[in-house]
Protein backbone atom coordinates (compact mmCIF):
# COMPACT_ATOMS: atom_id res chain seq x y z
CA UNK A 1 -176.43 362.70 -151.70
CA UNK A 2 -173.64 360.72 -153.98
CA UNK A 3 -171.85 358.51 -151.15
CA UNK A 4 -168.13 358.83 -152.69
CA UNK A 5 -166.13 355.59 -151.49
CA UNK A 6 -162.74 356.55 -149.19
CA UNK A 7 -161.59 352.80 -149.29
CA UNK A 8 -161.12 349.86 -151.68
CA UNK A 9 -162.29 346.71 -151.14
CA UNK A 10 -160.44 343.29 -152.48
CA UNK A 11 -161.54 340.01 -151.12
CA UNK A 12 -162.61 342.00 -147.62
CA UNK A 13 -159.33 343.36 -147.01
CA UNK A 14 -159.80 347.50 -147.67
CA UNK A 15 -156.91 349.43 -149.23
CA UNK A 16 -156.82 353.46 -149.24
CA UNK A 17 -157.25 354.92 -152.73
CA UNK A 18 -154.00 356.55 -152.61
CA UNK A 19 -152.66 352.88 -152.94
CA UNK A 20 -154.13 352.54 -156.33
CA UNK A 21 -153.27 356.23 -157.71
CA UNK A 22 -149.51 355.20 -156.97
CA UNK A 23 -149.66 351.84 -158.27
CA UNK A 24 -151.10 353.50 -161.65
CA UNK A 25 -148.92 356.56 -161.23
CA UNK A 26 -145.77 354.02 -161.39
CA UNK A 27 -146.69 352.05 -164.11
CA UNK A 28 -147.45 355.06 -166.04
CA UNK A 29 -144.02 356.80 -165.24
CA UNK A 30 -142.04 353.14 -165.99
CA UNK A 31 -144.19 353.68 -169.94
CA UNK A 32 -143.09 357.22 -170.34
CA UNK A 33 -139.83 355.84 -169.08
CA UNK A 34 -139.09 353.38 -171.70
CA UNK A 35 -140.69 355.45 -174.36
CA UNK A 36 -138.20 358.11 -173.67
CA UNK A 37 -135.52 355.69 -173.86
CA UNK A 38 -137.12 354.16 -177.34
CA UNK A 39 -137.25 358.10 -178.54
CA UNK A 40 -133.92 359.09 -177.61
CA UNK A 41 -135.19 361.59 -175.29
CA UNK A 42 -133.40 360.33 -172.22
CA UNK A 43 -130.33 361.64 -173.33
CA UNK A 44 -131.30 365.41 -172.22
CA UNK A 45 -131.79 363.85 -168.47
CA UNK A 46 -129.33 365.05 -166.47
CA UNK A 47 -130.01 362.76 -163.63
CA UNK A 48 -132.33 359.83 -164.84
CA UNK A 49 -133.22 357.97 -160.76
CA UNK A 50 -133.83 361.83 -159.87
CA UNK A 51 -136.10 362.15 -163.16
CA UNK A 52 -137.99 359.34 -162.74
CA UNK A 53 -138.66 359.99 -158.85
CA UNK A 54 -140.49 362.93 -160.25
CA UNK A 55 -141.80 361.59 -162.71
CA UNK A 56 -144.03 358.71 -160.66
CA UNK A 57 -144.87 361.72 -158.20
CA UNK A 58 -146.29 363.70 -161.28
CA UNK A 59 -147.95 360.96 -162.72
CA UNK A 60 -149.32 359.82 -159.27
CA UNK A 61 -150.13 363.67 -158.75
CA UNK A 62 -152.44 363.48 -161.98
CA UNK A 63 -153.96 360.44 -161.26
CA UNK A 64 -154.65 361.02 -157.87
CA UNK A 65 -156.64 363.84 -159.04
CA UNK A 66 -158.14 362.85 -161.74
CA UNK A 67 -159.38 359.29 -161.59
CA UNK A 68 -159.90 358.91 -157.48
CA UNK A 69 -162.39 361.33 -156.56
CA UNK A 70 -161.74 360.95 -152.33
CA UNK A 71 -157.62 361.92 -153.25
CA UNK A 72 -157.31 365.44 -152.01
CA UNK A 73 -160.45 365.10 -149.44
């Protein structure tokens, strides 16, 4: 039976894999972010702090999912 990991370990301090789905989550929101703004597509956002809120919690959503297998457990 596949042992899937529920922590992360750094240096003997252990860190919940939520921790790293948001870290990733936020960097990939603060790239679609500025590639919006680069594009010109941030001027259909009616609220941009509201847009990006829900933007990390997408992105964290998908990642979450995706890439940590323990996420939704």
């Amino acid at each position: 039976m596949d042992q899937i990991p529920v922590e992360l370990s750094l240096n003997g301090v252990y860190y919940p894999p939520w921790l790293l789905a948001a870290g990733l989550g936020l960097a990939l929101a603060m790239a679609l972010t500025s590639l919006a703004n680069l594009t010109g597509l941030s001027r259909w956002v009616w609220h941009p702090p509201l847009f990006f809120t829900a933007l990390v919690v997408a992105c964290t959503l998908l990642i979450g999912s995706t890439l940590v297998p323990s996420f939704f457990a």
